[in-house]
Protein backbone atom coordinates (compact mmCIF):
# COMPACT_ATOMS: atom_id res chain seq x y z
CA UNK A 1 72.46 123.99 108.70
CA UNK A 2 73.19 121.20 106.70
CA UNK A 3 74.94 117.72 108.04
CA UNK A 4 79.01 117.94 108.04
CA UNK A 5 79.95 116.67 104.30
CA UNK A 6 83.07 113.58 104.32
CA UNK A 7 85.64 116.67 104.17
CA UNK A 8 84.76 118.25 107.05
CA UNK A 9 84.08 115.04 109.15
CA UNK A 10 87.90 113.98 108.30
CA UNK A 11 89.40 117.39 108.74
CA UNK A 12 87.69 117.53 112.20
CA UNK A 13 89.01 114.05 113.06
CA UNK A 14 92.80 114.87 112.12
CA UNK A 15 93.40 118.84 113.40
CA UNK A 16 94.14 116.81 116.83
CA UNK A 17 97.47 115.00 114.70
CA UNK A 18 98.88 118.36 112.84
CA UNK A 19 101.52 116.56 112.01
CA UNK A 20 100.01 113.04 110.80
CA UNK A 21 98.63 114.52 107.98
CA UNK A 22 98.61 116.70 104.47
CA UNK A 23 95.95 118.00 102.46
CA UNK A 24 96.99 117.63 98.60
CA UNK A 25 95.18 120.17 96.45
CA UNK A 26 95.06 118.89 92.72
CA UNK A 27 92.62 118.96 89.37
CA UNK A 28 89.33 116.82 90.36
CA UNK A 29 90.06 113.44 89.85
CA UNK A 30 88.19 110.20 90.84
CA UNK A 31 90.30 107.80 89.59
CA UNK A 32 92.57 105.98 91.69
CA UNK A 33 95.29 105.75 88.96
CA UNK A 34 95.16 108.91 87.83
CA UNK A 35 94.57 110.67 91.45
CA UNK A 36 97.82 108.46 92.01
CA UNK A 37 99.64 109.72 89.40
CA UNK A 38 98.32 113.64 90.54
CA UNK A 39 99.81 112.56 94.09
CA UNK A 40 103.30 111.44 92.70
CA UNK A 41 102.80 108.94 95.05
CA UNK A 42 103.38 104.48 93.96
CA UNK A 43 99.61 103.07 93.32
CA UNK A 44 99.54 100.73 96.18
CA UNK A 45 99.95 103.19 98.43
CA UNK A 46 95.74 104.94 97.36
CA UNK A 47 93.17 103.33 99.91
CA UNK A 48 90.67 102.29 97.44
CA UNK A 49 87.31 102.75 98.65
CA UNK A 50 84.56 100.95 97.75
CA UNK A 51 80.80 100.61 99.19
CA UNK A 52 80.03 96.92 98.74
CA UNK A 53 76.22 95.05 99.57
CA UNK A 54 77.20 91.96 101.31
CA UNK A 55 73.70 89.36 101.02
CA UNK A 56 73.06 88.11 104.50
CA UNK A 57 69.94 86.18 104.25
CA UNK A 58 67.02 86.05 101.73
CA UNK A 59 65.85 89.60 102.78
CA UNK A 60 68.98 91.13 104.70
CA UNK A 61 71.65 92.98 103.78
CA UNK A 62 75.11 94.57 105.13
CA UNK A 63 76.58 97.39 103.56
CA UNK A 64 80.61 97.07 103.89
CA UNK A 65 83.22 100.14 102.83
CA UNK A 66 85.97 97.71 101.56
CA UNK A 67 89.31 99.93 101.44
CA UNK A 68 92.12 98.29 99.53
CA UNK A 69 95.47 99.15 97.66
CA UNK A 70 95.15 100.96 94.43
CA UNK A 71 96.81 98.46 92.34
CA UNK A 72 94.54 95.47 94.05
CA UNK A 73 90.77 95.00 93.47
CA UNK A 74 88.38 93.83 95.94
CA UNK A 75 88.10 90.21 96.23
CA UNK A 76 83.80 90.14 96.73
CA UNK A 77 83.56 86.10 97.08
CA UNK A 78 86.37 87.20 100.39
CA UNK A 79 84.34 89.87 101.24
CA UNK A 80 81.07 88.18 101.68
CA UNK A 81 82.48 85.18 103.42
CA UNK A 82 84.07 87.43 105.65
CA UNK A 83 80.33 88.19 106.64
CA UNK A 84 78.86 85.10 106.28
CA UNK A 85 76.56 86.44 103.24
CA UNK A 86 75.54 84.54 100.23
CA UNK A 87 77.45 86.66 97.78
CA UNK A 88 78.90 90.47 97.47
CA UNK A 89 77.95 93.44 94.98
CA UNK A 90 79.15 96.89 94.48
CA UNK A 91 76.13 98.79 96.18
CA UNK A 92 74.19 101.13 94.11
CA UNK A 93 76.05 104.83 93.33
CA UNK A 94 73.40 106.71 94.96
CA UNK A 95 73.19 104.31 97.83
CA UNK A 96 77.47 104.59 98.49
CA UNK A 97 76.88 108.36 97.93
CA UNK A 98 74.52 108.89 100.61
CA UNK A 99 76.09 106.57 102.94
CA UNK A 100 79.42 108.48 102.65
CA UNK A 101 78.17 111.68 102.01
CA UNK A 102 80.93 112.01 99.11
CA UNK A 103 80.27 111.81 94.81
CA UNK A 104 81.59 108.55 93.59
CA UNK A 105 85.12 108.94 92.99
CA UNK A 106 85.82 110.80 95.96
CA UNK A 107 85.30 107.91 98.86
CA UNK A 108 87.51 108.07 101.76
CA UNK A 109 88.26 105.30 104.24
CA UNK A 110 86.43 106.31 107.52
CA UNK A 111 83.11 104.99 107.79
CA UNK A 112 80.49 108.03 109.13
CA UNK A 113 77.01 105.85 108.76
CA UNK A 114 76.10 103.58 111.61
CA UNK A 115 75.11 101.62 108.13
CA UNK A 116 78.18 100.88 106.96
CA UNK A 117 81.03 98.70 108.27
CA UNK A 118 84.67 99.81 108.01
CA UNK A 119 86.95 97.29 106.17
CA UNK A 120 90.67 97.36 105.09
CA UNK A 121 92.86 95.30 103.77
CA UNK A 122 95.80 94.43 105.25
CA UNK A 123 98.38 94.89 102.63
CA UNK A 124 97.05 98.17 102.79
CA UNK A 125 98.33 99.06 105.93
CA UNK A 126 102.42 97.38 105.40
CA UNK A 127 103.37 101.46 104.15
CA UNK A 128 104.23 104.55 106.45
CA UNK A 129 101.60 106.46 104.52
CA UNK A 130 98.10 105.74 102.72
CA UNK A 131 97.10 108.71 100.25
CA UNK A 132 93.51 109.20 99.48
CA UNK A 133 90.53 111.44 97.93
CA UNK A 134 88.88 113.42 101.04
CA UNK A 135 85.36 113.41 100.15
CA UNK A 136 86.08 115.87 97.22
CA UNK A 137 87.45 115.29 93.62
CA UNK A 138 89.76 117.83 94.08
CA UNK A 139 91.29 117.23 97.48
CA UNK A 140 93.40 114.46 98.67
CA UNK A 141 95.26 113.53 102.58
CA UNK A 142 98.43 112.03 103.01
CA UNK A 143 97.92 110.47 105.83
CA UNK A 144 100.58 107.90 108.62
CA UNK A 145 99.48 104.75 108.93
CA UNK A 146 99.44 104.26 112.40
CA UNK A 147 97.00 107.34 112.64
CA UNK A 148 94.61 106.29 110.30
CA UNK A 149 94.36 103.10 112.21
CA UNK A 150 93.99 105.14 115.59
CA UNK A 151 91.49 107.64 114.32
CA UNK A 152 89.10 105.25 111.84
CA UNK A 153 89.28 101.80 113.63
CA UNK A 154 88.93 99.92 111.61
CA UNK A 155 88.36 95.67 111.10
CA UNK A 156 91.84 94.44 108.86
CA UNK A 157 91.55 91.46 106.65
CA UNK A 158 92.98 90.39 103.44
CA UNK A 159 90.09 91.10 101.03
CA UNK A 160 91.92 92.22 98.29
CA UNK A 161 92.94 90.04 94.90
CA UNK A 162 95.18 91.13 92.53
CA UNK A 163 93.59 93.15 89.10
CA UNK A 164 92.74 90.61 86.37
CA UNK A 165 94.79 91.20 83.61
C-alpha cells in the first residue's frame, strides 16, 4: 500500500467540517492565475504555496512551505530572517515534490513532512475563504478561513511583497 498522496491527507483532515469546505473539479492547472481564473474566484484570495530552503548555518538547512496571496510573491530576504538563516531559495522541484507528496503546481497549504515548516502570510488570512490546488492539477478546495487555521496550524507572518512589475 502506498503512503496517502496530499489529496487524500486533506480530504481526510476536512470530512470532520462538511460544511467548511468544497472540492472544485476543473481542467489541470498549476498556475495560480489561471487556476484563479478556473475558480472564478479574485487572485488574492489562492494560497500560494511555495517550498522555500531557508540557509541556517554553513551546513544547515530549514525547509519552509511559505503560503501567500496569489497576487503577492514571497518576500525570501523576510522569509529567511524570519528564521534567522543567511538567505532564502526556492528548494529544488523534486525536493518540494517529495516533501509534499504533490507535482509542482499542485502544492497545498498543510504541511505533511516533519521536514517542512508551515508558513502563511497574514494578508492571506483577512478573507472568509482561501481557494487552492489539492495536491492534484485538476482539483481545487474552497476552503473558510477560520478552518484552515484550526485544521493546518499554522505560524502567520507577513512574508509576502507585492509582484515586481
Amino acid at each position: 500500500m502506498h503512503p496517502p498522496d496530499a489529496y487524500e491527507r486533506i480530504t481526510a483532515l476536512l470530512t470532520a467540517r462538511p460544511d467548511a469546505y468544497r472540492i472544485i473539479r476543473h481542467p489541470p492547472e498549476g498556475s495560480t492565475e489561471a487556476a484563479s481564473a478556473l475558480r472564478d474566484h479574485p487572485l488574492e484570495q489562492a494560497a500560494k504555496s511555495l517550498v522555500v530552503r531557508v540557509a541556517t548555518g554553513k551546513r544547515s538547512r530549514r525547509y519552509v512551505l511559505a503560503v501567500v496571496p496569489g497576487d503577492r510573491r514571497v518576500d525570501l530576504t523576510a522569509l529567511a530572517a524570519r528564521y534567522g538563516g543567511r538567505a532564502a531559495n526556492f528548494a529544488e522541484r523534486t525536493v518540494a515534490e517529495r516533501l509534499t507528496r504533490s507535482v509542482s503546481g499542485s502544492i497545498a497549504p498543510f504541511a505533511f513532512s516533519r521536514e517542512l515548516d508551515l508558513l502563511v502570510d497574514d494578508g492571506l488570512l483577512v478573507h472568509d475563504e482561501i481557494y487552492f490546488n489539492a495536491g492534484r492539477l485538476d482539483l481545487s478546495v474552497a476552503l473558510a478561513v477560520p478552518d484552515y487555521l484550526e485544521v493546518a496550524m499554522p505560524a502567520v507572518a507577513p512574508i509576502a511583497a507585492p509582484v515586481a512589475a
